[in-house]
C-alpha atoms as a PDB file:
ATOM      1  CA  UNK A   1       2.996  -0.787  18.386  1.00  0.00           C
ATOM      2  CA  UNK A   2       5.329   1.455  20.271  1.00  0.00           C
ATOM      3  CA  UNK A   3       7.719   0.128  22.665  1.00  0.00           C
ATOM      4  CA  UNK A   4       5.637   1.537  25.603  1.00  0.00           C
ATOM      5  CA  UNK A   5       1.628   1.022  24.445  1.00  0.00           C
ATOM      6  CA  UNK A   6      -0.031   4.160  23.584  1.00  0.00           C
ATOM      7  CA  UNK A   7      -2.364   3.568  26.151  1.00  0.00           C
ATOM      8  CA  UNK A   8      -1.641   1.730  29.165  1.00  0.00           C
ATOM      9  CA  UNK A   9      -5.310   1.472  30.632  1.00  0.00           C
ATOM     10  CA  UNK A  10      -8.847   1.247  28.720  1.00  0.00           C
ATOM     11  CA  UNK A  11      -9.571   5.179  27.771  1.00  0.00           C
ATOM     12  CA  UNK A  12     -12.932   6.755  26.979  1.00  0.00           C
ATOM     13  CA  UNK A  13     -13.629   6.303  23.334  1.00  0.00           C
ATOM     14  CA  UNK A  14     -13.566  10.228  22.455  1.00  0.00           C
ATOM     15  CA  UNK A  15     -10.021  10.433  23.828  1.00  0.00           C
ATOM     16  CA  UNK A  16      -8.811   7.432  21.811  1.00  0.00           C
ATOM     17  CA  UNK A  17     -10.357   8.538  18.825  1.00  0.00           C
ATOM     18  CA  UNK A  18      -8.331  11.726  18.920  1.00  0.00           C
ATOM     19  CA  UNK A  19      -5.215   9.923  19.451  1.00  0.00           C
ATOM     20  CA  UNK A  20      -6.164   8.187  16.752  1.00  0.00           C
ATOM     21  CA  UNK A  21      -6.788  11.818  14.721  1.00  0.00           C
ATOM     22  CA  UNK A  22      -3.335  12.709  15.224  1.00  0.00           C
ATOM     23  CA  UNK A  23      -1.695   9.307  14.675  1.00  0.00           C
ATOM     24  CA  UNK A  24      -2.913   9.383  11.198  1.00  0.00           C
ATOM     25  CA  UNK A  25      -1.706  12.965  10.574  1.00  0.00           C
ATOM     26  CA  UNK A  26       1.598  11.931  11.647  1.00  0.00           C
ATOM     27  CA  UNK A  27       2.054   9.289   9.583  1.00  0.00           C
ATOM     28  CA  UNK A  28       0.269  10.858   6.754  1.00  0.00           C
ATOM     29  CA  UNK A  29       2.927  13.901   7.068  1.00  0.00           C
ATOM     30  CA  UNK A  30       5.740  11.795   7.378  1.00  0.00           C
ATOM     31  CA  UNK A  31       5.019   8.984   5.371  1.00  0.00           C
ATOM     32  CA  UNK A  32       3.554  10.616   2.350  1.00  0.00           C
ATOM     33  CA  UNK A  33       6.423  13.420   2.236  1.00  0.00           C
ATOM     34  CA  UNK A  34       8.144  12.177  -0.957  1.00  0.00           C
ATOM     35  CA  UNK A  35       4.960  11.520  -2.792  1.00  0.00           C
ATOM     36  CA  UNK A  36       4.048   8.297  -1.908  1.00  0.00           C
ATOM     37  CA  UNK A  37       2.442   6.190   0.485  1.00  0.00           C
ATOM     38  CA  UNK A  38       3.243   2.596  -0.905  1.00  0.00           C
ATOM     39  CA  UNK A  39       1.679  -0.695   0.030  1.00  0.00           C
ATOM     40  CA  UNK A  40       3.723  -1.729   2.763  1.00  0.00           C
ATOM     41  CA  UNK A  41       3.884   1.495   4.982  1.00  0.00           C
ATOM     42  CA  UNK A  42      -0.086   1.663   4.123  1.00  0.00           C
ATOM     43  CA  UNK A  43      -0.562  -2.079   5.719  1.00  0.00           C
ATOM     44  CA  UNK A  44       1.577  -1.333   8.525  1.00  0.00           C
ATOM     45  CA  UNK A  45      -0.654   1.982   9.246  1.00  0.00           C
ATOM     46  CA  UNK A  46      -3.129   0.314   9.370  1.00  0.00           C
ATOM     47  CA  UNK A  47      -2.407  -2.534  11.379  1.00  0.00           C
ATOM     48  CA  UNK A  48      -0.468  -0.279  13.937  1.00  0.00           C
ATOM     49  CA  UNK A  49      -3.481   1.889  14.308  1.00  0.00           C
ATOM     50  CA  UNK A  50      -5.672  -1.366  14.801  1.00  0.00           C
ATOM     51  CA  UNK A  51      -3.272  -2.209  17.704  1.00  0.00           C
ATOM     52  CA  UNK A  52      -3.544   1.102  19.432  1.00  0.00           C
ATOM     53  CA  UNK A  53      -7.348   0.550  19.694  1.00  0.00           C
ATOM     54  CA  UNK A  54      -7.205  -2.883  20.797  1.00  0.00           C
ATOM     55  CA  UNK A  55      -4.481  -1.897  23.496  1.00  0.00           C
ATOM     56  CA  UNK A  56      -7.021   1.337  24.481  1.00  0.00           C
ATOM     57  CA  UNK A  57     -10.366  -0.329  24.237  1.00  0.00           C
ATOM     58  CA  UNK A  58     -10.404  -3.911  22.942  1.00  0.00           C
ATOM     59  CA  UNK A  59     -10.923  -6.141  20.968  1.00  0.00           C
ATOM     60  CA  UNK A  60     -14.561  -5.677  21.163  1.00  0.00           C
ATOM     61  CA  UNK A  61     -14.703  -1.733  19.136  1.00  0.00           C
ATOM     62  CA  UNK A  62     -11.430  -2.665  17.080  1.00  0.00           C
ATOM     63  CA  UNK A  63     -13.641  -2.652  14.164  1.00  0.00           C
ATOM     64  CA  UNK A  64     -15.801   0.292  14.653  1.00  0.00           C
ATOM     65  CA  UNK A  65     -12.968   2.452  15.861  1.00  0.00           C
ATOM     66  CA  UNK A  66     -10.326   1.426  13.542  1.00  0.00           C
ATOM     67  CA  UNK A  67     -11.888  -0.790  10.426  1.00  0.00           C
ATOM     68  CA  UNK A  68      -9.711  -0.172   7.534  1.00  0.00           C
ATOM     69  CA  UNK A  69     -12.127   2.320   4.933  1.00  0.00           C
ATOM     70  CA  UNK A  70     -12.163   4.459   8.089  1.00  0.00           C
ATOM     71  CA  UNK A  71      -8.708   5.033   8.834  1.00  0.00           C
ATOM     72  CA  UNK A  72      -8.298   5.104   4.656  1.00  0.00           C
ATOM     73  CA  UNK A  73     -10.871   7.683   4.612  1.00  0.00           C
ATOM     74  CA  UNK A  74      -9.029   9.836   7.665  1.00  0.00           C
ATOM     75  CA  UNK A  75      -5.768   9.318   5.851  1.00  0.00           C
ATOM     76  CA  UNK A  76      -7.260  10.753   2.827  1.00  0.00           C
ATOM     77  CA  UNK A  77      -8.811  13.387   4.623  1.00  0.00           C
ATOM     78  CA  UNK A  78      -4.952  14.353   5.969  1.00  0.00           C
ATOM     79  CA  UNK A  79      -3.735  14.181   2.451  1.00  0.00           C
ATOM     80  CA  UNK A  80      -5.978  17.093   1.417  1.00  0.00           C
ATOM     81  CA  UNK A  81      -5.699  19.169   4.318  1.00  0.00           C
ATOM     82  CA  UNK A  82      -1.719  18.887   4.249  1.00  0.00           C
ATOM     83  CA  UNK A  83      -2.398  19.603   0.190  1.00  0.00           C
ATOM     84  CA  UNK A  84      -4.360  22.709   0.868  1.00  0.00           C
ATOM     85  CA  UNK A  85      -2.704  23.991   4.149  1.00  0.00           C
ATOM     86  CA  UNK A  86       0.932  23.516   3.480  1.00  0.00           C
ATOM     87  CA  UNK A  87       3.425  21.792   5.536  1.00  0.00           C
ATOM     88  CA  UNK A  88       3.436  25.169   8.270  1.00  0.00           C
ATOM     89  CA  UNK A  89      -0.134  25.307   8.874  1.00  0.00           C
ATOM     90  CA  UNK A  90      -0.545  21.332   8.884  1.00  0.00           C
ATOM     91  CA  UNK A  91       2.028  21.093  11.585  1.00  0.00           C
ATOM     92  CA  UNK A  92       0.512  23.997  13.877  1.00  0.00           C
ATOM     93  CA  UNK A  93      -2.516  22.655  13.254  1.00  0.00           C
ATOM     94  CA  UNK A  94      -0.960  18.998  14.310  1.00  0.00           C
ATOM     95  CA  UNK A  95       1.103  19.659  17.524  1.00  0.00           C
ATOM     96  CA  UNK A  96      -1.634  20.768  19.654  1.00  0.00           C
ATOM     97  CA  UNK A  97      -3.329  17.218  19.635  1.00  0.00           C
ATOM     98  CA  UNK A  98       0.062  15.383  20.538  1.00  0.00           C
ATOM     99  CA  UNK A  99       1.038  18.096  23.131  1.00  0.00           C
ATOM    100  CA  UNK A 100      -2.426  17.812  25.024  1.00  0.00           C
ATOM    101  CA  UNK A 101      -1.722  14.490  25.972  1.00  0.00           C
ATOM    102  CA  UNK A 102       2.000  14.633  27.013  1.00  0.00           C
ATOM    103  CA  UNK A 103       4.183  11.307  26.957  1.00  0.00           C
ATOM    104  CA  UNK A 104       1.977  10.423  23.531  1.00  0.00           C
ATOM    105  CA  UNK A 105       3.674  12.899  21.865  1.00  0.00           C
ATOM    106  CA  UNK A 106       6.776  10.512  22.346  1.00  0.00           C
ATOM    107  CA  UNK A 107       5.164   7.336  21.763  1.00  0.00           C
ATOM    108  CA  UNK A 108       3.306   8.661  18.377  1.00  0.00           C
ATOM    109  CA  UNK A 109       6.311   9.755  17.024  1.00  0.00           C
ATOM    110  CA  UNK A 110       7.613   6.450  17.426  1.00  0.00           C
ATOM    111  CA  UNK A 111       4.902   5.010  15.280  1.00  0.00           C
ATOM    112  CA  UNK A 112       4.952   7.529  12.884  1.00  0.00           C
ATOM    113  CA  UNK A 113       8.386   6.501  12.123  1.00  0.00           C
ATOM    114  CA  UNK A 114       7.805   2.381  12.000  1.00  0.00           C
ATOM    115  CA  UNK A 115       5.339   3.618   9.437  1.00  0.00           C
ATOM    116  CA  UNK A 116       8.806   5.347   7.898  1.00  0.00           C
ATOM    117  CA  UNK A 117      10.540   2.265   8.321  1.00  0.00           C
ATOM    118  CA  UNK A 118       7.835  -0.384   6.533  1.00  0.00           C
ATOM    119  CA  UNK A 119       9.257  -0.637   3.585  1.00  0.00           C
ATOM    120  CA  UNK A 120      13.025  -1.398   4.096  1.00  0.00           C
ATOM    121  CA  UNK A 121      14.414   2.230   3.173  1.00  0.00           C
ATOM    122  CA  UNK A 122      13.975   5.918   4.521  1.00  0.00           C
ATOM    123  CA  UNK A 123      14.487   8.793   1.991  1.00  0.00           C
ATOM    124  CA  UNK A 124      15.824  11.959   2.769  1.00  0.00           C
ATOM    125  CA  UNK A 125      12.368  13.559   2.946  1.00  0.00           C
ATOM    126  CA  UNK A 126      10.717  11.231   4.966  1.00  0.00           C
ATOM    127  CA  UNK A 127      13.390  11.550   7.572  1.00  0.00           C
ATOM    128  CA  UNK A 128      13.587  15.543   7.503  1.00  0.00           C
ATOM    129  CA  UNK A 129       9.808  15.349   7.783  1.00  0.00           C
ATOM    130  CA  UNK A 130      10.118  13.403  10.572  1.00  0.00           C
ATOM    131  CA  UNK A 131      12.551  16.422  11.873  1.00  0.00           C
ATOM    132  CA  UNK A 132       9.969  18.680  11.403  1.00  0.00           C
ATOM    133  CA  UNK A 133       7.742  17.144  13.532  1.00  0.00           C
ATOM    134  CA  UNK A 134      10.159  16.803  16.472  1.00  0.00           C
ATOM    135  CA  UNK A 135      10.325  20.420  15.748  1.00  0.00           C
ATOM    136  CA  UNK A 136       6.901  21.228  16.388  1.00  0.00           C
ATOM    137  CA  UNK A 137       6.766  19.107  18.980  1.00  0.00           C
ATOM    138  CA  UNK A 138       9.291  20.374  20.977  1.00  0.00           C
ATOM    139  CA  UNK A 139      11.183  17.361  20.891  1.00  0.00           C
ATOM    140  CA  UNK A 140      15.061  17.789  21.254  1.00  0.00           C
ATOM    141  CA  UNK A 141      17.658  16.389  19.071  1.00  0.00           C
ATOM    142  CA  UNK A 142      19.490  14.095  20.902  1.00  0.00           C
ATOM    143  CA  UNK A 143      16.287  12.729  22.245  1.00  0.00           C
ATOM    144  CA  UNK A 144      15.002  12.792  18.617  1.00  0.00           C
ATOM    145  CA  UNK A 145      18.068   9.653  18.340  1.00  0.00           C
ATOM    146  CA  UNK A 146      16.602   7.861  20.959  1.00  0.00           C
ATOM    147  CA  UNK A 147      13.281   7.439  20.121  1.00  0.00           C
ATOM    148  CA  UNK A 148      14.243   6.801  15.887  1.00  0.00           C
ATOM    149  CA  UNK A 149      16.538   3.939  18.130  1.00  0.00           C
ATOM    150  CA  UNK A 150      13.063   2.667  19.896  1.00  0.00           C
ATOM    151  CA  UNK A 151      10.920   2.970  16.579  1.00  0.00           C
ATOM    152  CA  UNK A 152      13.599   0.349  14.430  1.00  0.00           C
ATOM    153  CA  UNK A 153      14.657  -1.932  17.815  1.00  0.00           C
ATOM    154  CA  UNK A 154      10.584  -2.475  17.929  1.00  0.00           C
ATOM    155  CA  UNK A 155      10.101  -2.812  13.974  1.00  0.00           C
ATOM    156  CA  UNK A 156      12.788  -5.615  14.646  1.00  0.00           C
ATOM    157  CA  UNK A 157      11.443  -7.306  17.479  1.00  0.00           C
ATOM    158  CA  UNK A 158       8.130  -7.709  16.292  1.00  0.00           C
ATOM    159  CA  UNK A 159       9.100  -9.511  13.333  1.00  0.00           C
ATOM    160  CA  UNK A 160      10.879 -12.414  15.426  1.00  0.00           C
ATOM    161  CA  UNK A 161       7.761 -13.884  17.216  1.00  0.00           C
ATOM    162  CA  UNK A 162       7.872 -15.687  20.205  1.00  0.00           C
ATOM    163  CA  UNK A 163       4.994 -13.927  21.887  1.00  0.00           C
ATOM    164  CA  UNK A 164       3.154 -17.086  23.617  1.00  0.00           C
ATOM    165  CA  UNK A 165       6.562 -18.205  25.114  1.00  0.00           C
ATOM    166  CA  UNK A 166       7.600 -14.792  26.168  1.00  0.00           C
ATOM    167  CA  UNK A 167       4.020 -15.193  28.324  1.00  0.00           C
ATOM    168  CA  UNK A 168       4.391 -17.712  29.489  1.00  0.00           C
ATOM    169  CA  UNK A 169       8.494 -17.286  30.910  1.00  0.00           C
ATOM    170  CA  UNK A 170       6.388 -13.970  33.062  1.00  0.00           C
ATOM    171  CA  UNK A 171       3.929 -16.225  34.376  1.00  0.00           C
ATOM    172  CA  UNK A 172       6.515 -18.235  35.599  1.00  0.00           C
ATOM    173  CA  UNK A 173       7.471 -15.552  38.560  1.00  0.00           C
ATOM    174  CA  UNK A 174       4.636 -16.515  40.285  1.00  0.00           C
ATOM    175  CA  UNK A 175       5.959 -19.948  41.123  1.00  0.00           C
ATOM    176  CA  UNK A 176       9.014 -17.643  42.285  1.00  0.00           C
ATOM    177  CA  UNK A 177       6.259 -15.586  44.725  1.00  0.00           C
ATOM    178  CA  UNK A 178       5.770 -13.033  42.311  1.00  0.00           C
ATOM    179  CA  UNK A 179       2.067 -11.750  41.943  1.00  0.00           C
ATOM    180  CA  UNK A 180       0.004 -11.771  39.148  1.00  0.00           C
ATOM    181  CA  UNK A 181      -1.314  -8.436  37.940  1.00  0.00           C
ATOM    182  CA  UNK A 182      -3.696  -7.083  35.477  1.00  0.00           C
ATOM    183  CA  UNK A 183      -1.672  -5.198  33.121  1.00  0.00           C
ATOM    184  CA  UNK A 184      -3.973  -3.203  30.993  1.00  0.00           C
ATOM    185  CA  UNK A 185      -2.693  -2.408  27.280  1.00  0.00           C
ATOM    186  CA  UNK A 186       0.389  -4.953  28.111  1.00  0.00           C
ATOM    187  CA  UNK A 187       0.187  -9.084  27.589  1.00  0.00           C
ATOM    188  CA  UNK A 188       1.172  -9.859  31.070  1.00  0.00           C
ATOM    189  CA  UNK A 189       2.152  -8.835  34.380  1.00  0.00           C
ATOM    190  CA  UNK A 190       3.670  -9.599  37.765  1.00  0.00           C
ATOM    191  CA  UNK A 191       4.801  -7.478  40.583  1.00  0.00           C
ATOM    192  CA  UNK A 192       6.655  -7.802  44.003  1.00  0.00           C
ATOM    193  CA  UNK A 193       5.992  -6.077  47.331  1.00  0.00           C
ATOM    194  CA  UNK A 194       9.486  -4.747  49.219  1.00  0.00           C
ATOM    195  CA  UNK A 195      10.148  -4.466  52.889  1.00  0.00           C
ATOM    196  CA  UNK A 196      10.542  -0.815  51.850  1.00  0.00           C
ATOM    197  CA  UNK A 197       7.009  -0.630  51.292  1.00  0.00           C
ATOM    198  CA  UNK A 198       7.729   0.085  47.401  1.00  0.00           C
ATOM    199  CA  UNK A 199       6.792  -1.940  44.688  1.00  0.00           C
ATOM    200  CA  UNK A 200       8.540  -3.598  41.588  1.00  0.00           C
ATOM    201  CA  UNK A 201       6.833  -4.142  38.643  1.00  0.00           C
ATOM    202  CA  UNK A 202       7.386  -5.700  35.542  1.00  0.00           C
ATOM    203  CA  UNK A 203       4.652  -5.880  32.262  1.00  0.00           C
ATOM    204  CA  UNK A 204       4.952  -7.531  29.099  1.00  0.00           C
ATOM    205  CA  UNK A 205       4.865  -6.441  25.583  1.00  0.00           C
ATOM    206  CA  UNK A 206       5.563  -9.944  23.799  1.00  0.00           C
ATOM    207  CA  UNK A 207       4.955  -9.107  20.689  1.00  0.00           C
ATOM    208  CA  UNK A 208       7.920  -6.495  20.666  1.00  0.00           C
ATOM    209  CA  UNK A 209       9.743  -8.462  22.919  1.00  0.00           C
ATOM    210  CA  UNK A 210      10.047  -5.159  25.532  1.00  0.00           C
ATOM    211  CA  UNK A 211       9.969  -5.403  29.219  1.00  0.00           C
ATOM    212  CA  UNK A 212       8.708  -2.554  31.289  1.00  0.00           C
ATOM    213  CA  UNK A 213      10.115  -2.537  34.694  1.00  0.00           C
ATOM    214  CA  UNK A 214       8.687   0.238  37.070  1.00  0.00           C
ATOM    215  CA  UNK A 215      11.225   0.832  39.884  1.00  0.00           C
ATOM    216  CA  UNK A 216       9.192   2.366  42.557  1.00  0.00           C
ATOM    217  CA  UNK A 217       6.438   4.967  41.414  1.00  0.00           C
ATOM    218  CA  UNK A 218       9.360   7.010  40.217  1.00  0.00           C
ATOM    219  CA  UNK A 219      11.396   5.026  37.513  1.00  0.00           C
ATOM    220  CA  UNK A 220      10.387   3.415  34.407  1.00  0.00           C
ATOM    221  CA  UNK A 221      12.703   1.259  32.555  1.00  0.00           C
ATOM    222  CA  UNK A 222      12.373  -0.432  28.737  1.00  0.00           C
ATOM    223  CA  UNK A 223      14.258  -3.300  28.685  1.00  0.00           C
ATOM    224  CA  UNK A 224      14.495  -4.339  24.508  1.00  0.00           C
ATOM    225  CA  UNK A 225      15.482  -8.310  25.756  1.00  0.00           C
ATOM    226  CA  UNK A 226      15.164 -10.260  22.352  1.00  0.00           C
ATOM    227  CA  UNK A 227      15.989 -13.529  22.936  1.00  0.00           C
ATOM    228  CA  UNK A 228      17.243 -12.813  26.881  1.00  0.00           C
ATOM    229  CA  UNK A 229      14.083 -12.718  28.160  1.00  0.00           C
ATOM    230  CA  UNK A 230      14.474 -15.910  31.010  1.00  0.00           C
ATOM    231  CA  UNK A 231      17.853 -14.373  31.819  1.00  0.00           C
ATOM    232  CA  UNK A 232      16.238 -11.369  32.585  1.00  0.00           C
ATOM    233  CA  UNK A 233      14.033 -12.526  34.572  1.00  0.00           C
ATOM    234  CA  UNK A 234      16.003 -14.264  36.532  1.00  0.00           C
ATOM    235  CA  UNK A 235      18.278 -10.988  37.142  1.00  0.00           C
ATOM    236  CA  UNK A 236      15.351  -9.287  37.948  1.00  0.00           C
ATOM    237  CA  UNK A 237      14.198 -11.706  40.768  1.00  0.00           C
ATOM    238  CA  UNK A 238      17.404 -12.093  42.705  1.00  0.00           C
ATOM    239  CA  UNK A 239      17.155  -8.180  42.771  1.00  0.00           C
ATOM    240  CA  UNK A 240      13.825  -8.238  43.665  1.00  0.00           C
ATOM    241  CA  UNK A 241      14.305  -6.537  47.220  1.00  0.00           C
ATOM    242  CA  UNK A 242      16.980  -4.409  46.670  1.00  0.00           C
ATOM    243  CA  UNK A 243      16.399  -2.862  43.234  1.00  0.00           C
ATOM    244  CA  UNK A 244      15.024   1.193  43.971  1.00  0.00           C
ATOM    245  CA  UNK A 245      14.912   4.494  42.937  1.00  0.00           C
ATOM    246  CA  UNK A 246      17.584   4.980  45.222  1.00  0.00           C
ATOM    247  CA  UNK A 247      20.076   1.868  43.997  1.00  0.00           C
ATOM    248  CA  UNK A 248      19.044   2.352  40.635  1.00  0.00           C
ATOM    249  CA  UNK A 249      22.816   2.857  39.257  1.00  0.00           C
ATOM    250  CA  UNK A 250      24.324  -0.058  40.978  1.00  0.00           C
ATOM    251  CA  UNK A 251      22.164  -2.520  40.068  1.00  0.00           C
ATOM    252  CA  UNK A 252      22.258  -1.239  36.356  1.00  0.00           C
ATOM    253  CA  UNK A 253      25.284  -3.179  35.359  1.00  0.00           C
ATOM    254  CA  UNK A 254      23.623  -6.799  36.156  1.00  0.00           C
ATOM    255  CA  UNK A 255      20.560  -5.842  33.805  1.00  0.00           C
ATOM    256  CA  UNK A 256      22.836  -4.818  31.175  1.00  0.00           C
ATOM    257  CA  UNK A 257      24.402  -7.608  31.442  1.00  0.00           C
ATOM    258  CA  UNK A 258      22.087  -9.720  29.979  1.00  0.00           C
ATOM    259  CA  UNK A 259      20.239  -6.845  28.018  1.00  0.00           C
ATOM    260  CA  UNK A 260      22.388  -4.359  26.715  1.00  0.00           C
ATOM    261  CA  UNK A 261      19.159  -2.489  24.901  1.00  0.00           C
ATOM    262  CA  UNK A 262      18.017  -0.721  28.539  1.00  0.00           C
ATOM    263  CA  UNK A 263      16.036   2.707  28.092  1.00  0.00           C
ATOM    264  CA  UNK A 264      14.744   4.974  31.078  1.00  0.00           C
ATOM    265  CA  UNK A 265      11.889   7.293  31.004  1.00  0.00           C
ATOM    266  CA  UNK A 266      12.570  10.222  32.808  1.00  0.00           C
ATOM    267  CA  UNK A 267      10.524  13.167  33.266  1.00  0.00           C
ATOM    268  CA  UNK A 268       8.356  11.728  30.196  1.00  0.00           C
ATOM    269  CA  UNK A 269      11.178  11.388  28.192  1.00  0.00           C
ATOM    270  CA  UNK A 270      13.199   8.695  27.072  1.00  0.00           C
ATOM    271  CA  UNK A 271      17.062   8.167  27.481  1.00  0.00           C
ATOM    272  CA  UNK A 272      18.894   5.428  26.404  1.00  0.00           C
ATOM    273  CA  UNK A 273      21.453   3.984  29.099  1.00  0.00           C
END
């Protein structure tokens, strides 16, 4: 999965499917662009696309939305339309279903490119490929960086475990007077009322080992903790009444502290700090 979850709350089916759609495009396009789609990016494709459902709709229609001859027979399906239409058409055909659906364009281009990454090498046509759809996405270069950052820092992460003990250190904040919240499309969540009236929240991916703190209803950080997670944590709730939109930059420095991979989302966009 992507560092923030495709889907953060359970979607109607028609919408996910779509996503779905233009996931597979994407990784057909980028993955396939040197002539080959080899065993390892094909498993992670498909078990990245498996995710996304289960995130969006659960476990229950995992299998009917995403079983594996399906998404083999949509990635198939891509092959021949890229084949006939050419790399132009394919894209314009392409963008619209990212662009309808605004911050996904972000997080499916980070997939696209842990599908890139599956095998332990990028060639130079996968990664112009993956240029080309920025391009048509109307993403910009420098955040084009960024989110290539947030595709490999995940790939990593997810490979190092500890998801059950990542849960568990977040549940802890409720013996600290955090509360317990249902974090839809995330493992686990807490958040905190301030005397401001504003809330801090914080949600779980375990299995990438990324925290997503929401300062307010205004700021969204990514914090990519690895093996800080407690320390975090801790940070986090002796700032738990004074961290805001508003103190945002000088309370940065004690999160970076003890996780130095921090990324904002600003304006649906993501910026590394």
């Amino acid at each position: 999965m992507t560092v923030r979850k495709i889907l953060s709350a359970r979607s109607a089916r028609p919408k996910v499917e779509g996503m779905l759609e233009a996931l597979v495009e994407a990784a057909v396009f980028i993955g396939g662009s040197d002539g080959r789609f080899g065993e390892e990016e094909l498993n992670v494709f498909i078990d990245t696309m498996r995710e996304v459902v289960t995130a969006a709709v659960g476990d229950e229609l995992v299998d009917s939305m995403a079983a594996t001859p399906k998404l083999l027979d949509q990635a198939r399906t891509a092959r021949k339309s890229l084949s006939s239409l050419g790399e132009e058409k394919y894209l314009a055909a392409l963008a619209p279903k990212f662009l309808t659906h605004g911050p996904f364009a972000r997080d499916g281009m980070v997939l696209a490119w842990r599908v890139v990454l599956a095998d332990g090498r990028v060639t130079d046509n996968e990664a112009s490929a993956f240029e080309r759809l920025a391009g048509a996405l109307h993403v910009h270069v420098d955040e084009v960086r960024v989110l290539k950052e947030l595709a490999a820092k995940s790939e990593a992460a997810s490979k190092l475990g500890h998801r059950g003990e990542n849960i568990e250190h977040l549940n802890l904040m409720v013996t600290r007077g955090w509360l317990e919240v249902t974090a839809e499309g995330f493992d686990a969540g807490v958040e905190h009322a301030q005397t401001t009236g504003e809330k801090l929240r914080l949600e779980l991916d375990a299995s990438e080992s990324a925290l997503h703190v929401h300062v307010g209803a205004s700021v969204h950080l990514v914090c990519l903790f690895g093996e800080s997670l407690p320390a975090l944590l801790a940070v986090l709730d002796g700032l738990r009444n004074s961290l805001m939109p508003s103190t945002l930059e000088e309370k940065l420095p004690a999160i970076r502290a003890v996780c130095p991979e921090v990324f904002v989302e600003r304006d649906g966009k993501f910026v590394k700090l």
